[in-house]
Protein backbone atom coordinates (compact mmCIF):
# COMPACT_ATOMS: atom_id res chain seq x y z
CA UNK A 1 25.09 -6.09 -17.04
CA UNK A 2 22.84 -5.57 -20.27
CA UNK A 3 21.50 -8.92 -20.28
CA UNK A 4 20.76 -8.60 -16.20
CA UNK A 5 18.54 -5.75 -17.14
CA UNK A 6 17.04 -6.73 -19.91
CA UNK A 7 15.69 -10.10 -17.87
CA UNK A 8 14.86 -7.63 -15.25
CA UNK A 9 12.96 -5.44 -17.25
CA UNK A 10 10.70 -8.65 -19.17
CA UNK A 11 10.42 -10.07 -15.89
CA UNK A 12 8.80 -6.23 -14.74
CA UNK A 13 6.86 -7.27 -18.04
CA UNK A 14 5.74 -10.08 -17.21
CA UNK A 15 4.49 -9.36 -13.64
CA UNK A 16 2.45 -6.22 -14.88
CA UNK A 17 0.70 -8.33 -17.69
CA UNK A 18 -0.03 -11.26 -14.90
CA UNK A 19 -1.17 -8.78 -11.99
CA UNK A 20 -1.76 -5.19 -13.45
CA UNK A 21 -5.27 -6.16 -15.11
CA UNK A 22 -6.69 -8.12 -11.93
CA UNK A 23 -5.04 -6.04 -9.38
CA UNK A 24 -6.71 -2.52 -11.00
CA UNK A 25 -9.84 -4.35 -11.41
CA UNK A 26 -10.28 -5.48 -8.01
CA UNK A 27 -9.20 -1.95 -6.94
CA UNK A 28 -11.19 -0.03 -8.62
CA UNK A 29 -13.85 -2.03 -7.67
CA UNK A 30 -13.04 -1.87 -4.02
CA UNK A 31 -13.08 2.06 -4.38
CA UNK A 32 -16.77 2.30 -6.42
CA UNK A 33 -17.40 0.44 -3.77
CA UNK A 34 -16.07 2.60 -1.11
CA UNK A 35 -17.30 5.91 -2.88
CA UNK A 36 -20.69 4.11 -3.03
CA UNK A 37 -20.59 3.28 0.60
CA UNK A 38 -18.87 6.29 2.10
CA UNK A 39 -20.92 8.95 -0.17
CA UNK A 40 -24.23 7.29 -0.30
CA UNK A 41 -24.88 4.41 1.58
CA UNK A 42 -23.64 5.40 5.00
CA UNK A 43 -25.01 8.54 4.83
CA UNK A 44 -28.52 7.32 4.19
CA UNK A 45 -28.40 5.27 6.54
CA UNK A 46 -27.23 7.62 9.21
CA UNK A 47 -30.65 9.52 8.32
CA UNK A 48 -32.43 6.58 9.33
CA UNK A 49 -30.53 5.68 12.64
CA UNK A 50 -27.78 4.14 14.10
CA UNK A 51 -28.85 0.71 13.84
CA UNK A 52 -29.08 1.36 10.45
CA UNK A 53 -25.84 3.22 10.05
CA UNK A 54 -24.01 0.68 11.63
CA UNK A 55 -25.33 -2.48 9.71
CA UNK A 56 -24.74 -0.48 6.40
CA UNK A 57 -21.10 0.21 7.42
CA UNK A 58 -20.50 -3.38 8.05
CA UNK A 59 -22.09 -4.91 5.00
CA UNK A 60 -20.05 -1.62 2.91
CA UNK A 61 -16.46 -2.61 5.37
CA UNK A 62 -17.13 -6.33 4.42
CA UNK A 63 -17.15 -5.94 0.63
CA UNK A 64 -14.81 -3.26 0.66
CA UNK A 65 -12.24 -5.41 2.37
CA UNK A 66 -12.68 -8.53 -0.04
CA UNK A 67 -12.06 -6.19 -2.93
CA UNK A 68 -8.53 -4.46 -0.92
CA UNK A 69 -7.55 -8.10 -0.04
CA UNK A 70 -7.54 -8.99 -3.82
CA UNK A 71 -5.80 -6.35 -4.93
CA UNK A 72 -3.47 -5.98 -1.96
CA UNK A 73 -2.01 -9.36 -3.28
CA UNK A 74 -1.40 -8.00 -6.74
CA UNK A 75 -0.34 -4.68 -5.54
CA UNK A 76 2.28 -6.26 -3.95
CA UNK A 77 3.93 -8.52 -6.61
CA UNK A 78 3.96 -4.96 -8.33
CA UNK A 79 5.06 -2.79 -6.14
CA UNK A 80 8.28 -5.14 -5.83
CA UNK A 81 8.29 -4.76 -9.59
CA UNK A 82 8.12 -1.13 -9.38
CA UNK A 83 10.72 -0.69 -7.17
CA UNK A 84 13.21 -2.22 -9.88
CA UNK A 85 13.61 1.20 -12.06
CA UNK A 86 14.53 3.41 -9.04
CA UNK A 87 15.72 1.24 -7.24
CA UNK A 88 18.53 0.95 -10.25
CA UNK A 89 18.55 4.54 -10.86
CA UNK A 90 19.19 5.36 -7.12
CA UNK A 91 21.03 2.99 -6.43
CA UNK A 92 23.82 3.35 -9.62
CA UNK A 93 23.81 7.25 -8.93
CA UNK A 94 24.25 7.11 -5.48
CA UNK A 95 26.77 3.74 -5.69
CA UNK A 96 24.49 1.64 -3.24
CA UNK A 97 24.10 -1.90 -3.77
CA UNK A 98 21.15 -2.97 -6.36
CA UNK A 99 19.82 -4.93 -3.44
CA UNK A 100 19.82 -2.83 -0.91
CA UNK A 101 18.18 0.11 -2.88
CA UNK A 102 15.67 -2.75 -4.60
CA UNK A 103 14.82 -2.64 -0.80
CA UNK A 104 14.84 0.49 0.08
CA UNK A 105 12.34 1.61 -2.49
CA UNK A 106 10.26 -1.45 -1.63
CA UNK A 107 10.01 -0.88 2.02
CA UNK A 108 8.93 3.19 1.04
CA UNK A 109 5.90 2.04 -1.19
CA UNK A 110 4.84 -0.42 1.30
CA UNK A 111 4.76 2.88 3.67
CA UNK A 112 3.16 4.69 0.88
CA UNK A 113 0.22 2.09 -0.12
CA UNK A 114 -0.46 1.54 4.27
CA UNK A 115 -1.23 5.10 4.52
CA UNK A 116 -3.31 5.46 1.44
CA UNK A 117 -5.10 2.23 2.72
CA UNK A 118 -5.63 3.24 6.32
CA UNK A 119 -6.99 6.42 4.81
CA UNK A 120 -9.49 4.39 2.73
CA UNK A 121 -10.45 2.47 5.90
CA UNK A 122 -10.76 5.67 8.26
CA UNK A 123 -14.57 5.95 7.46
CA UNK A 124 -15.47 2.79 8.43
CA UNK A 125 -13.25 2.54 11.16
CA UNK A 126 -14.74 5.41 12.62
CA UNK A 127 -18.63 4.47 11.99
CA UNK A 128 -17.98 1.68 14.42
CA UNK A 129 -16.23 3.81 16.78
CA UNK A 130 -13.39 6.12 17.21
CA UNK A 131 -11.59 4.18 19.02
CA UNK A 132 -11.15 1.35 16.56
CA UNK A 133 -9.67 4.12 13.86
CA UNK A 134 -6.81 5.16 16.64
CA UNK A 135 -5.84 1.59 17.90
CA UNK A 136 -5.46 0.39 13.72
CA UNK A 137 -3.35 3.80 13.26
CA UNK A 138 -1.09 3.47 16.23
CA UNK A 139 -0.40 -0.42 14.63
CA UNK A 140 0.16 1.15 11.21
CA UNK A 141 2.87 3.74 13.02
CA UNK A 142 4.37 0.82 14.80
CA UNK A 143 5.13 -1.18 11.43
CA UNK A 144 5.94 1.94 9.42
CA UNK A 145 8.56 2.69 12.59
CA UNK A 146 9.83 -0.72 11.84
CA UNK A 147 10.04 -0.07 8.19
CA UNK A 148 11.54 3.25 8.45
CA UNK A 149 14.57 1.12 10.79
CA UNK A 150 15.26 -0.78 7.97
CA UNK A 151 15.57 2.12 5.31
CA UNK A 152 17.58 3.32 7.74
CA UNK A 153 20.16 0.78 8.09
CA UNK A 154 20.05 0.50 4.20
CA UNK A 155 20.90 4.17 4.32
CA UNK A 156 23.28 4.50 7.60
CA UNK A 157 25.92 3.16 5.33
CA UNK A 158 26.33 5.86 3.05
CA UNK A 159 25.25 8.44 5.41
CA UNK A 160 28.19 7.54 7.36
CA UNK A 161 30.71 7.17 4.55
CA UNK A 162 29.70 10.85 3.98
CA UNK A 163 30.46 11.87 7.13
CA UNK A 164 34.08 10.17 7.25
């Protein structure tokens, strides 16, 4: 069991020394961009007029989303490695299989990082129109839904040894 954790925890290692530095570089670039664009650029343009506004707001979305895309693929090799310490603490206190709660914890930051993202993306979504920012929302709901199913059945387990 030691030597499990001890790969488990270099391998955590590992991943953060491989992804951490690219993935928080890319992201905080994505968000200097996006404070730049959301604070500034947008709102300048909007003085001028809509045409403006708009072509901004693309050319801002654009290089915004490169940025997100980059670290979106980091940010997910670490949120997996996250999940590892409470997924293990959960999961030993609470007698659930390491699996299972390595899931469990997965599936909740990938709920956790979609909302902070679509919350990034609201801005521009709505500069193009409103419309846009409720259709995106209602397919983040739909795949957090689906999400939230599968913590369930993770969970249904123990809920209903409980209950017996």
């Amino acid at each position: 069991m030691e030597a499990k954790q001890t790969e488990e925890i270099s391998e955590f290692i590992q991943r953060l020394r491989t992804h951490g530095p690219v993935t928080f570089h890319n992201f905080l670039t994505a968000l200097l961009v996006w404070l730049f664009g959301v604070l500034v650029f947008i709102p300048i343009a909007s003085s001028i007029n809509w045409q403006t506004r708009l072509l901004c707001s693309l050319i801002v979305f654009v290089t915004f989303t490169v940025f997100m895309y980059r670290a979106t693929l980091g940010f997910k090799k670490l949120m997996d490695a996250f999940s590892f310490f409470p997924a293990r603490k959960y999961g030993s206190k609470r007698g659930i299989d390491q699996e299972e709660a390595l899931n469990l914890f997965r599936y909740t930051f990938y709920i956790i990082f979609a909302l902070v993202v679509y919350a990034l993306y609201f801005p521009f979504l709505t500069s193009f129109h409103f419309a846009i920012s409720g259709i995106v929302f209602i397919v983040i709901i739909v795949w957090i839904l689906f999400l939230a199913l599968r913590i369930l059945s993770i969970l249904s387990s123990k809920i209903l040894e409980k209950l017996i």
